[in-house]
PDB file of N, CA and C in Angstrom:
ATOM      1  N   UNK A   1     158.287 101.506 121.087  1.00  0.00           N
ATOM      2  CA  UNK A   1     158.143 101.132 119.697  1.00  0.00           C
ATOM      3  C   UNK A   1     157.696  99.687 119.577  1.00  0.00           C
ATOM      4  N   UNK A   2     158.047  98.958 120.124  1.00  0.00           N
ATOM      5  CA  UNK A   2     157.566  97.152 120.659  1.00  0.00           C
ATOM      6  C   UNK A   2     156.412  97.244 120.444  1.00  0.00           C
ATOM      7  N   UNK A   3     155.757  98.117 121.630  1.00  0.00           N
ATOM      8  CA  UNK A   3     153.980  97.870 121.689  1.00  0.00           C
ATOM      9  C   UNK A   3     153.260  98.088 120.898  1.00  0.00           C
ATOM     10  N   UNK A   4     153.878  99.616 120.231  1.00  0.00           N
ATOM     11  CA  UNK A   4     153.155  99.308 118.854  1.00  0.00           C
ATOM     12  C   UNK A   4     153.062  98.512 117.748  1.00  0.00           C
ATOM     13  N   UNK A   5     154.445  98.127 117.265  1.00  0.00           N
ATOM     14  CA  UNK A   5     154.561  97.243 116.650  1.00  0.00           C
ATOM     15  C   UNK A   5     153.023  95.611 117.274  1.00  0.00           C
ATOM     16  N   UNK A   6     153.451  95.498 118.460  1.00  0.00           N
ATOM     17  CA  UNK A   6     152.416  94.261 118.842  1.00  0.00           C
ATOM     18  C   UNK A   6     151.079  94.661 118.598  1.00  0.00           C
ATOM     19  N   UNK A   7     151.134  95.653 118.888  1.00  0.00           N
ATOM     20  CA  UNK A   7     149.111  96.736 118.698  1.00  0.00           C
ATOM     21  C   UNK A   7     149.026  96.238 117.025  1.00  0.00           C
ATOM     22  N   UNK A   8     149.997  96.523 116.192  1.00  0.00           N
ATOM     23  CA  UNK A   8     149.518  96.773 114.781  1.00  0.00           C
ATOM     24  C   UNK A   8     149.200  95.004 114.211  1.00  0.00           C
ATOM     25  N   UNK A   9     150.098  94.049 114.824  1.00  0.00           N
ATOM     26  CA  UNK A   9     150.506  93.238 113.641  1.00  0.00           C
ATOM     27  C   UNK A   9     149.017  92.177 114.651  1.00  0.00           C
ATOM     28  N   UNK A  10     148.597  92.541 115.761  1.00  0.00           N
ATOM     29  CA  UNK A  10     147.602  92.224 116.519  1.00  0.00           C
ATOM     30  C   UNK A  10     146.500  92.816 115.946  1.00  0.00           C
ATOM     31  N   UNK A  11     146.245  93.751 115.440  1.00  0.00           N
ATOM     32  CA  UNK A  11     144.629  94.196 114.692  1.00  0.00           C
ATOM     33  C   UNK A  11     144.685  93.794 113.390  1.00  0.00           C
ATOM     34  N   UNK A  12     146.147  94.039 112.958  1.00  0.00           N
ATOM     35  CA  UNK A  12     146.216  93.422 111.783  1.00  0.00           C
ATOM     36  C   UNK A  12     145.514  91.766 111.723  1.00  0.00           C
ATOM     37  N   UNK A  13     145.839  90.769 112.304  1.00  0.00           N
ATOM     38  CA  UNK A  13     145.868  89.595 112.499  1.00  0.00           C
ATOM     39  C   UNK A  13     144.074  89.459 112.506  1.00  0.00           C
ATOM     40  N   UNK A  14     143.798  90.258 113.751  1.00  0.00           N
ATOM     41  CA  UNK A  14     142.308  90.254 113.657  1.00  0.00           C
ATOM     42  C   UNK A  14     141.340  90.854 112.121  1.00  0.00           C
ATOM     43  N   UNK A  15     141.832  91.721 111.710  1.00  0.00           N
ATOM     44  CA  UNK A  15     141.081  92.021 110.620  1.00  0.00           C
ATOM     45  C   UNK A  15     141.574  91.229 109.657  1.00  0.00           C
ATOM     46  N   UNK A  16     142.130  90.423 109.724  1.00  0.00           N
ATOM     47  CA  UNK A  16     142.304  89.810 108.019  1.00  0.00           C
ATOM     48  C   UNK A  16     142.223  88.083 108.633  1.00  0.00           C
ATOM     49  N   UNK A  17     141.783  87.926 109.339  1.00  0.00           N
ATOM     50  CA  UNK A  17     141.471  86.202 109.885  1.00  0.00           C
ATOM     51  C   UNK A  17     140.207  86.175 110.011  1.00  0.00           C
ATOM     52  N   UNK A  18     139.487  85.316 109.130  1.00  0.00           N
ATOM     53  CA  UNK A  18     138.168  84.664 108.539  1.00  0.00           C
ATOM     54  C   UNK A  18     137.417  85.759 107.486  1.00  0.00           C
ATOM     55  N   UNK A  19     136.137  85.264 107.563  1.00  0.00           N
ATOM     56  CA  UNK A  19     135.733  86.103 106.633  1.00  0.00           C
ATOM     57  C   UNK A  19     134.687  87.045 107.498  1.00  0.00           C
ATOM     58  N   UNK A  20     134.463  88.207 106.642  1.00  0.00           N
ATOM     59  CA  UNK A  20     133.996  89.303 107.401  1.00  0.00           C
ATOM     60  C   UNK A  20     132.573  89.336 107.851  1.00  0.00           C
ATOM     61  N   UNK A  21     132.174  89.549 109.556  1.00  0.00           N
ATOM     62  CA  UNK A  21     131.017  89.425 110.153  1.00  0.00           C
ATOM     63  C   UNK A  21     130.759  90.751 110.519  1.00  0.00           C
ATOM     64  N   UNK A  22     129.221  90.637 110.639  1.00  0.00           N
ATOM     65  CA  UNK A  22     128.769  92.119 110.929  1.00  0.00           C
ATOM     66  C   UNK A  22     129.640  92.220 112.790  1.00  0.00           C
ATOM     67  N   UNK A  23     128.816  93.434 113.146  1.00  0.00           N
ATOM     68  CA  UNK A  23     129.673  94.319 114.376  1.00  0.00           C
ATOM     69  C   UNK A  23     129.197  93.122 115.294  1.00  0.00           C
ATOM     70  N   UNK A  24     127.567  92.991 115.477  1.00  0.00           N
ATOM     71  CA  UNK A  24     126.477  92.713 116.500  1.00  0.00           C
ATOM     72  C   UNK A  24     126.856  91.423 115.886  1.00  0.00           C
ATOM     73  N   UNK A  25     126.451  90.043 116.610  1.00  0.00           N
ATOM     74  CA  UNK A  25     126.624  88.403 116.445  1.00  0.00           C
ATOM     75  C   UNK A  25     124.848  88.288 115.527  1.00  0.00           C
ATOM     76  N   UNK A  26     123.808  89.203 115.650  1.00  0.00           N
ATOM     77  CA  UNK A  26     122.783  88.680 114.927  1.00  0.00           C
ATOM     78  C   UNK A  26     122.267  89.532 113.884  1.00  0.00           C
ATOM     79  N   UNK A  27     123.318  90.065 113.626  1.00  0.00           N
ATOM     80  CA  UNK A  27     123.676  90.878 112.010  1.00  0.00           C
ATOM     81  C   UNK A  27     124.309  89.528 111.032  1.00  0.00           C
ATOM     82  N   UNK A  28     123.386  89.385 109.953  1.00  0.00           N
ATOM     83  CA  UNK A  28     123.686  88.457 109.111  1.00  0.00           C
ATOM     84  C   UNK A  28     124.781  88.799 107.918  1.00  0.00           C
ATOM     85  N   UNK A  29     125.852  88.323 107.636  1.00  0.00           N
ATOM     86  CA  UNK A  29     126.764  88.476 106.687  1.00  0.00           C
ATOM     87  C   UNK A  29     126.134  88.124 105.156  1.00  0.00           C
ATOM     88  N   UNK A  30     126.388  88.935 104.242  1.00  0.00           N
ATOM     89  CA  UNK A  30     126.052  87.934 102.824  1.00  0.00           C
ATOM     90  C   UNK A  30     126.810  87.883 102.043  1.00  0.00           C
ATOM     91  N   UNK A  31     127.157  86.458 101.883  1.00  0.00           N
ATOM     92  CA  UNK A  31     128.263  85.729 101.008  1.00  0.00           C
ATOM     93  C   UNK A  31     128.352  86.218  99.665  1.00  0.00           C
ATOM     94  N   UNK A  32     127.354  87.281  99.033  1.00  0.00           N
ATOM     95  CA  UNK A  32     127.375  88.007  97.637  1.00  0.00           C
ATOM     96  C   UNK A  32     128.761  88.232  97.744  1.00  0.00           C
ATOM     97  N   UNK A  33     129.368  88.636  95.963  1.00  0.00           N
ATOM     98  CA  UNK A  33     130.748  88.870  96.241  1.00  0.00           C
ATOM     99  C   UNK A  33     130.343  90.473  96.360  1.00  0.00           C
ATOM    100  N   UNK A  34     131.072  91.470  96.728  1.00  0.00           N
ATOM    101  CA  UNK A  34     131.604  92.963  96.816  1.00  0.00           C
ATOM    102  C   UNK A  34     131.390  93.474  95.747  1.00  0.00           C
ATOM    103  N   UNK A  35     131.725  92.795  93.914  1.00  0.00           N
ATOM    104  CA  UNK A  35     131.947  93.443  93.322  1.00  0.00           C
ATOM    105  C   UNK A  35     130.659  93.419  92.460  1.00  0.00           C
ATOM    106  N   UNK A  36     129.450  93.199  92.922  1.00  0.00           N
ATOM    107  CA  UNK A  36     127.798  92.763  92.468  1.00  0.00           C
ATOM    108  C   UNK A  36     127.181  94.439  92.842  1.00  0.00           C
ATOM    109  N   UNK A  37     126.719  94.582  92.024  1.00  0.00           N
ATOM    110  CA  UNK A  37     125.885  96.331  92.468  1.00  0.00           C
ATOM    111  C   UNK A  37     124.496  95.616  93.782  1.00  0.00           C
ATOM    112  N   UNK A  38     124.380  96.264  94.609  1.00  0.00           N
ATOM    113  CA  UNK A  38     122.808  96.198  95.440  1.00  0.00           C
ATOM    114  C   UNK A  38     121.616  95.654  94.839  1.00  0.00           C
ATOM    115  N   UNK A  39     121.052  94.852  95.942  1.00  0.00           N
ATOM    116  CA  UNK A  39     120.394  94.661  94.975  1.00  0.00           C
ATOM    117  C   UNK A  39     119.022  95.740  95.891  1.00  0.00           C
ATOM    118  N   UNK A  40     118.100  96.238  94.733  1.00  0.00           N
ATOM    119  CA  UNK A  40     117.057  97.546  95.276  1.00  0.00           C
ATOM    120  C   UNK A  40     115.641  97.460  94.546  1.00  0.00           C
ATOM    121  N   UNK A  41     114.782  98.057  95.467  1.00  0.00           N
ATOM    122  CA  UNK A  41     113.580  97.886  95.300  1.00  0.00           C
ATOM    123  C   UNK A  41     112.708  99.009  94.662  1.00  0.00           C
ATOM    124  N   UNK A  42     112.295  99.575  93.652  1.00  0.00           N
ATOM    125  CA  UNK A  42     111.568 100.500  93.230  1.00  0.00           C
ATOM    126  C   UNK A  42     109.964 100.266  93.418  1.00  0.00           C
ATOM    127  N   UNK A  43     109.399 100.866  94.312  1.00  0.00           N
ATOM    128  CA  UNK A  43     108.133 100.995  94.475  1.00  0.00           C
ATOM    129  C   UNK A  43     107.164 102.026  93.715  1.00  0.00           C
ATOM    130  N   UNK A  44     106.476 101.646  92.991  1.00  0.00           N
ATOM    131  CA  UNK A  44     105.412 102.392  92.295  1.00  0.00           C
ATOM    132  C   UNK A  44     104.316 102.632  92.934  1.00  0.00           C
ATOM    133  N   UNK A  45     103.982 103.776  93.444  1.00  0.00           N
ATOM    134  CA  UNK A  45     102.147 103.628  93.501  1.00  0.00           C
ATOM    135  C   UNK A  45     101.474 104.797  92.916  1.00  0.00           C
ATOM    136  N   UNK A  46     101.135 104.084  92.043  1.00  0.00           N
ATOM    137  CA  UNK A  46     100.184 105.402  91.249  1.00  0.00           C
ATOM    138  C   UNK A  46      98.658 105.699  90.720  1.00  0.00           C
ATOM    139  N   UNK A  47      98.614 106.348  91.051  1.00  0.00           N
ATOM    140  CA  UNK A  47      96.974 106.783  90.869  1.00  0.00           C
ATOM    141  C   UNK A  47      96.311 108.508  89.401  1.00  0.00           C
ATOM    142  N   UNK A  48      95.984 107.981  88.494  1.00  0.00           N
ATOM    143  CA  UNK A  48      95.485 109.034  87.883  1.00  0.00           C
ATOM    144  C   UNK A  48      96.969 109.922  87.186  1.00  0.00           C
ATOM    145  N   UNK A  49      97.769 108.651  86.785  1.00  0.00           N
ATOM    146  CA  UNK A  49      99.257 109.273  86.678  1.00  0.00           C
ATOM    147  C   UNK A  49      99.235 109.035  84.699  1.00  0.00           C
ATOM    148  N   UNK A  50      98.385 109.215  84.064  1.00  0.00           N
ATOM    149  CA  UNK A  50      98.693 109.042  83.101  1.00  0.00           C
ATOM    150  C   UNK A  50      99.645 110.034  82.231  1.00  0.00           C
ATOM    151  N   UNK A  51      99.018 111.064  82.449  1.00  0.00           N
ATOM    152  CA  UNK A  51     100.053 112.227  81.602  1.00  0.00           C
ATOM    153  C   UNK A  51     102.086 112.262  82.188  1.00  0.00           C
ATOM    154  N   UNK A  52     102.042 111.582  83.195  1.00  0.00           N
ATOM    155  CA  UNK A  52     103.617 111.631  83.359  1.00  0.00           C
ATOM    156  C   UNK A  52     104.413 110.763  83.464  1.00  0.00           C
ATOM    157  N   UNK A  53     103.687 109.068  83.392  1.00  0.00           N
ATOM    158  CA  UNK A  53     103.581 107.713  83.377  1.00  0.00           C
ATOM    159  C   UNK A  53     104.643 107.825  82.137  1.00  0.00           C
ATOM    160  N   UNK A  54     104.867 108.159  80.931  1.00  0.00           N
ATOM    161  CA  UNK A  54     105.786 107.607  79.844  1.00  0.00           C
ATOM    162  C   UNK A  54     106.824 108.561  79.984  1.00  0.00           C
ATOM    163  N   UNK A  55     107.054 109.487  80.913  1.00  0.00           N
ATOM    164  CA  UNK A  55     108.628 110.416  81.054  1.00  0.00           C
ATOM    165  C   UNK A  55     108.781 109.476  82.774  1.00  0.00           C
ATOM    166  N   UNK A  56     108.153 108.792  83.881  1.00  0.00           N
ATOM    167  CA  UNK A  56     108.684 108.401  84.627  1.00  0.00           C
ATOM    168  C   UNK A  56     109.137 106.921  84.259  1.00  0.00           C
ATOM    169  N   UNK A  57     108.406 106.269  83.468  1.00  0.00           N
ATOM    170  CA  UNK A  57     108.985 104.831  82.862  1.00  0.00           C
ATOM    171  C   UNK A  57     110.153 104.777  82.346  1.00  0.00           C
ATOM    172  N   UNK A  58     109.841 105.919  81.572  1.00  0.00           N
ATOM    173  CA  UNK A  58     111.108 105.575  80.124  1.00  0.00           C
ATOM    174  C   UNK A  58     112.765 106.142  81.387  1.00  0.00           C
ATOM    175  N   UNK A  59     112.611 107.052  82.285  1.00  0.00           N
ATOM    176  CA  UNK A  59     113.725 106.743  83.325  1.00  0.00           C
ATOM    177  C   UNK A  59     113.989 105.893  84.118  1.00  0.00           C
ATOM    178  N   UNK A  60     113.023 105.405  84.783  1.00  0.00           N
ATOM    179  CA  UNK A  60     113.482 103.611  84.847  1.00  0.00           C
ATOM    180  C   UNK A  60     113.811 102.932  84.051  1.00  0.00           C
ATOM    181  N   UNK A  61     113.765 102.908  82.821  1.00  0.00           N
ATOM    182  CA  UNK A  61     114.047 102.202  82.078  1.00  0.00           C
ATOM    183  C   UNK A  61     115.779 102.760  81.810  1.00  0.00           C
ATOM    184  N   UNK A  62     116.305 103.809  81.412  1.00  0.00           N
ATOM    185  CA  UNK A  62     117.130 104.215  81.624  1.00  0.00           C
ATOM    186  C   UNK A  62     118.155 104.610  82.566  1.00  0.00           C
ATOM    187  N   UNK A  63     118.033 103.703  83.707  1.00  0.00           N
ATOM    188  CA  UNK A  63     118.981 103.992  84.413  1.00  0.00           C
ATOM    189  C   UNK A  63     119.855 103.224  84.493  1.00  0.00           C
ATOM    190  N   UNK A  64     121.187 103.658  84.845  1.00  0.00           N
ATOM    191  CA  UNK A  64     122.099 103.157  84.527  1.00  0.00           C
ATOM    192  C   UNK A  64     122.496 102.230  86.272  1.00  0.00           C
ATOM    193  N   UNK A  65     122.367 101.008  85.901  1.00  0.00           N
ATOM    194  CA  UNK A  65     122.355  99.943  87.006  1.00  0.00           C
ATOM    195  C   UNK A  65     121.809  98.755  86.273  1.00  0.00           C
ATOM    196  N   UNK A  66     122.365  97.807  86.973  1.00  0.00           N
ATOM    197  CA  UNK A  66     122.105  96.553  86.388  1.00  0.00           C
ATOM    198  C   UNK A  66     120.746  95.551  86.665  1.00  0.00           C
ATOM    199  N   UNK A  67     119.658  95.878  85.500  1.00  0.00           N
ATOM    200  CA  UNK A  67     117.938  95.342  85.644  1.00  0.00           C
ATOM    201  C   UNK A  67     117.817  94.216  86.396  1.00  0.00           C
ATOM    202  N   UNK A  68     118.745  93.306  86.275  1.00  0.00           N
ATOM    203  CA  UNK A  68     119.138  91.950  87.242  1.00  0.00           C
ATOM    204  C   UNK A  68     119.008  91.836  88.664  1.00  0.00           C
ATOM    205  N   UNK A  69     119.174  93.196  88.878  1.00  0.00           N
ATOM    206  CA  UNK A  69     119.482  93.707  90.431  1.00  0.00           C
ATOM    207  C   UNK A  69     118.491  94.342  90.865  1.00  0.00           C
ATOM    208  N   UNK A  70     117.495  94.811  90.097  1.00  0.00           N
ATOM    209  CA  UNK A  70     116.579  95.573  90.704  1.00  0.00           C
ATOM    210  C   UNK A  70     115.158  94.839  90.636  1.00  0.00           C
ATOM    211  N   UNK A  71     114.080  95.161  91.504  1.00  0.00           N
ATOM    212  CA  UNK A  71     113.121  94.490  91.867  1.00  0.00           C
ATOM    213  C   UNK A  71     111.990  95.708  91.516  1.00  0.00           C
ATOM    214  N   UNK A  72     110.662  95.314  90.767  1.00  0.00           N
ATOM    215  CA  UNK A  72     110.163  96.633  90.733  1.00  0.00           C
ATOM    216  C   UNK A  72     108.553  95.898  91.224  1.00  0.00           C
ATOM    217  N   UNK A  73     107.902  96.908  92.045  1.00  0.00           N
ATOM    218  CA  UNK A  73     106.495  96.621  93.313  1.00  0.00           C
ATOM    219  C   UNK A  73     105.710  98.085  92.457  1.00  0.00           C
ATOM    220  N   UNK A  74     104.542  97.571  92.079  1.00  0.00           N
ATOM    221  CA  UNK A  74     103.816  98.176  91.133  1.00  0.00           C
ATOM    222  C   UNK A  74     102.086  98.056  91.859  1.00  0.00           C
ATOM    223  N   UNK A  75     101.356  99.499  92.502  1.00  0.00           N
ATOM    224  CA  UNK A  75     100.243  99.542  92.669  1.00  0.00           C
ATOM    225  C   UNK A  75      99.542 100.563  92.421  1.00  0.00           C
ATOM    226  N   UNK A  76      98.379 100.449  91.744  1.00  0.00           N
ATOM    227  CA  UNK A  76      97.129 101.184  91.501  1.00  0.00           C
ATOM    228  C   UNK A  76      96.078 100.819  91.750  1.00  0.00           C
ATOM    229  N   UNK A  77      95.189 101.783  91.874  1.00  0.00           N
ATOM    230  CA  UNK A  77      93.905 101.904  92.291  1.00  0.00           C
ATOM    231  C   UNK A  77      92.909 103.185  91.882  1.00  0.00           C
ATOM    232  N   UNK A  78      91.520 102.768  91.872  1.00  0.00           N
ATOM    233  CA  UNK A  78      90.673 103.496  91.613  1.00  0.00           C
ATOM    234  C   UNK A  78      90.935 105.135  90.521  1.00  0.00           C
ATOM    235  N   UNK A  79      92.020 104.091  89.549  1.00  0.00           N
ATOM    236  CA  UNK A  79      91.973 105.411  88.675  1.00  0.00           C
ATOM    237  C   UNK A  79      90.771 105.570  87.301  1.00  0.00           C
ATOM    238  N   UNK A  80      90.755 106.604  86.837  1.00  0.00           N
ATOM    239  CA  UNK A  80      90.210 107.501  85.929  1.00  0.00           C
ATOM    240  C   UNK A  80      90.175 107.725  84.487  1.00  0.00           C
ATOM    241  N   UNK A  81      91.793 107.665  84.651  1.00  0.00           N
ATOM    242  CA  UNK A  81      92.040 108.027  83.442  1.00  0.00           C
ATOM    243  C   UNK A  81      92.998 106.974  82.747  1.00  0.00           C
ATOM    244  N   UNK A  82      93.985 106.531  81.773  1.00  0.00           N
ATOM    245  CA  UNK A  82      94.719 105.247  81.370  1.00  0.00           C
ATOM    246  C   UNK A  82      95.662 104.841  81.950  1.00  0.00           C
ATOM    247  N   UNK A  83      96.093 105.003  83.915  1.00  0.00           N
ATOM    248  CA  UNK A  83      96.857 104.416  84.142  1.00  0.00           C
ATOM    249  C   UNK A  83      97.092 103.267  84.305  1.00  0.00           C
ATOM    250  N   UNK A  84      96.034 102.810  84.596  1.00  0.00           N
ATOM    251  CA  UNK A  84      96.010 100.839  84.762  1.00  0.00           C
ATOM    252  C   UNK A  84      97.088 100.152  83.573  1.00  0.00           C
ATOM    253  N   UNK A  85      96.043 100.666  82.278  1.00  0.00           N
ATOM    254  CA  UNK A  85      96.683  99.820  81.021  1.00  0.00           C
ATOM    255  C   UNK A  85      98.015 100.485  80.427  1.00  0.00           C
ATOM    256  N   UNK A  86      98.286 101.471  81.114  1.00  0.00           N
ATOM    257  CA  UNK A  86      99.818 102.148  80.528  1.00  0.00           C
ATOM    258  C   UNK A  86     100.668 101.007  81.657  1.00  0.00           C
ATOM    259  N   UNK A  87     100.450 101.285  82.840  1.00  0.00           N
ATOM    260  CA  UNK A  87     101.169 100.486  83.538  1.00  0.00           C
ATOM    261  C   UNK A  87     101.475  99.184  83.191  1.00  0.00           C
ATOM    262  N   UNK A  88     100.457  98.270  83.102  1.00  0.00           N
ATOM    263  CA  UNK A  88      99.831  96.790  82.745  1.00  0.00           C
ATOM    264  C   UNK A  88     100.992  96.387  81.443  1.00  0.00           C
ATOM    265  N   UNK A  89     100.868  97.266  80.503  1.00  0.00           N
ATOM    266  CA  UNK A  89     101.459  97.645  79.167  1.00  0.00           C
ATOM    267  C   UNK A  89     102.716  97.621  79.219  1.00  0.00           C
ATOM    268  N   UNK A  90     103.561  98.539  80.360  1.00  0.00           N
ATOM    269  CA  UNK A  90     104.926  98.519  80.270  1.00  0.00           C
ATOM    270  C   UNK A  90     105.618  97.513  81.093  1.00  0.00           C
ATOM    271  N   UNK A  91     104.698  97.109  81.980  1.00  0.00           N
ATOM    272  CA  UNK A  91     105.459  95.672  82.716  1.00  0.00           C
ATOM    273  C   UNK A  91     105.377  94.324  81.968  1.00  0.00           C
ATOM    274  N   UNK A  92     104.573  94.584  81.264  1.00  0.00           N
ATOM    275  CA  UNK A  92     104.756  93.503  80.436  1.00  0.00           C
ATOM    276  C   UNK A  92     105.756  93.060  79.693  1.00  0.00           C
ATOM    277  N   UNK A  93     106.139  94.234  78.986  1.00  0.00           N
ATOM    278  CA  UNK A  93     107.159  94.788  78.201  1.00  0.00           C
ATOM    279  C   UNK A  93     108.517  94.288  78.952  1.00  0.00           C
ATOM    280  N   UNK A  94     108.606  94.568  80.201  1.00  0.00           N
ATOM    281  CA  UNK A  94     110.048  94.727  80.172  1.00  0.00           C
ATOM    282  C   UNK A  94     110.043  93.780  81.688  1.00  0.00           C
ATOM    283  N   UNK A  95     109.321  92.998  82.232  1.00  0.00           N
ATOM    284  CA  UNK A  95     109.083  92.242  82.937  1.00  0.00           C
ATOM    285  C   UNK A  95     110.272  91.074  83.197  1.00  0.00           C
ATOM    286  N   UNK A  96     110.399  90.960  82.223  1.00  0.00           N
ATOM    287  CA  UNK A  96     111.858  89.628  81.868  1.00  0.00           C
ATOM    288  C   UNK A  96     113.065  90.359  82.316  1.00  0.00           C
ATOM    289  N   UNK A  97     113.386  91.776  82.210  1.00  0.00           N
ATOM    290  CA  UNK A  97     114.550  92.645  82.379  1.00  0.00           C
ATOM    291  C   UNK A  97     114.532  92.678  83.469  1.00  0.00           C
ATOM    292  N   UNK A  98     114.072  92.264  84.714  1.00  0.00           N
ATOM    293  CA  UNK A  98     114.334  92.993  85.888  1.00  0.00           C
ATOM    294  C   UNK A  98     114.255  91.564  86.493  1.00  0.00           C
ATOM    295  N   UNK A  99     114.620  91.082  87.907  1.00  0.00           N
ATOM    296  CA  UNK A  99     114.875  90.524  88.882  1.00  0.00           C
ATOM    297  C   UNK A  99     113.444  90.117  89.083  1.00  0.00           C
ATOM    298  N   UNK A 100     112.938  90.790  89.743  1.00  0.00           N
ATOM    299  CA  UNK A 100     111.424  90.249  89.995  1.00  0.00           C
ATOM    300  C   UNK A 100     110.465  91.745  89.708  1.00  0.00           C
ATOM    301  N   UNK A 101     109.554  91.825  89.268  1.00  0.00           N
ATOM    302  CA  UNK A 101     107.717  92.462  89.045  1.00  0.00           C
ATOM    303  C   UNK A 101     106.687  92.092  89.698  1.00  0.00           C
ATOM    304  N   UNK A 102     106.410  92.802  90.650  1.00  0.00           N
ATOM    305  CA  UNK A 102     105.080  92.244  91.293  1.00  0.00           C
ATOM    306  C   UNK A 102     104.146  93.487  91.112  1.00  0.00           C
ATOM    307  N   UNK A 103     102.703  93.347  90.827  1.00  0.00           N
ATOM    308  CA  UNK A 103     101.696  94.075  89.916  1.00  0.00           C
ATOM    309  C   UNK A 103      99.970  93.828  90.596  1.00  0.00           C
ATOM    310  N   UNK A 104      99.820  94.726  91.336  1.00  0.00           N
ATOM    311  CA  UNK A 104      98.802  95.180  92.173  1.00  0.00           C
ATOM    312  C   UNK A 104      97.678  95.880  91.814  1.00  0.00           C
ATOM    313  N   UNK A 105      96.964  95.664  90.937  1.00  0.00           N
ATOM    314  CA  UNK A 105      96.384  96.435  90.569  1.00  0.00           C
ATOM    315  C   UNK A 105      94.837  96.927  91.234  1.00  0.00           C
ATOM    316  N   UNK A 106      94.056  97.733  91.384  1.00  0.00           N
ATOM    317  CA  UNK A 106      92.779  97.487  92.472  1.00  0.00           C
ATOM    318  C   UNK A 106      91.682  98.276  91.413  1.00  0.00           C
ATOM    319  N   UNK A 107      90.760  98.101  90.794  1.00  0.00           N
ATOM    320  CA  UNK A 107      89.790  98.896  90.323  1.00  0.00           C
ATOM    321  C   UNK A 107      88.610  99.263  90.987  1.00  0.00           C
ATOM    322  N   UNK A 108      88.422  98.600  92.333  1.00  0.00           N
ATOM    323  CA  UNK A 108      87.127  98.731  93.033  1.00  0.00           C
ATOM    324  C   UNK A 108      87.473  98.830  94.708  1.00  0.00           C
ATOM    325  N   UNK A 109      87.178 100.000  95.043  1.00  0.00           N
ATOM    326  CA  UNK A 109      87.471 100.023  96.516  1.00  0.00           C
ATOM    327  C   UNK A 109      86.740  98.553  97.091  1.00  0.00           C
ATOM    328  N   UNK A 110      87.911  98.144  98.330  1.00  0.00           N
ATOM    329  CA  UNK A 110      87.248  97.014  99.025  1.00  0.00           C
ATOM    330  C   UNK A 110      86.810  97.507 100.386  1.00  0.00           C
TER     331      UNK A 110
END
């Protein structure tokens, strides 16, 4: 009963002395607190997406997570039909709401 007792109050000791490091020594820790949602990246790439462009926005726009936290990466190319300026249009819009917008747009093959 001793040893265990020494096993417990010994891992104990180790898990709760300093603050918490990854497994590996060149796994970086981040000082964010725990109770901050992720922060995440939504990538767009769309091409000739006009007809479904205002039911996939308006759910980004609606999701439930905090805009602060999320990062949104936005690219098109060589479209057709009004996706450029639907896109162009809604980042504009809501550009300030989110963490960072970055906006790619390509009209001419290079």
């Amino acid at each position: 009963m001793h040893g265990y007792n020494f096993f417990l109050s010994t891992a104990l000791t180790i898990l709760f002395s300093g603050p918490a490091q990854g497994y590996f020594p060149e796994e970086r820790w981040s000082p964010e607190s725990p109770l901050l949602a992720p922060r995440v990246l939504i990538a767009l790439v769309c091409r000739n997406s006009e007809h479904s462009l205002p039911y996939f926005l308006g759910n980004i726009e609606r999701l439930n997570f905090p805009k602060d936290r999320v990062a949104i990466w936005v690219a098109t190319d060589h479209n057709v039909d009004n996706t450029t300026a639907i896109l162009r249009d809604w980042l504009v819009k809501v550009q300030k709401l989110y963490h960072y917008v970055e906006w790619r747009p390509q009209e001419e093959p290079t």
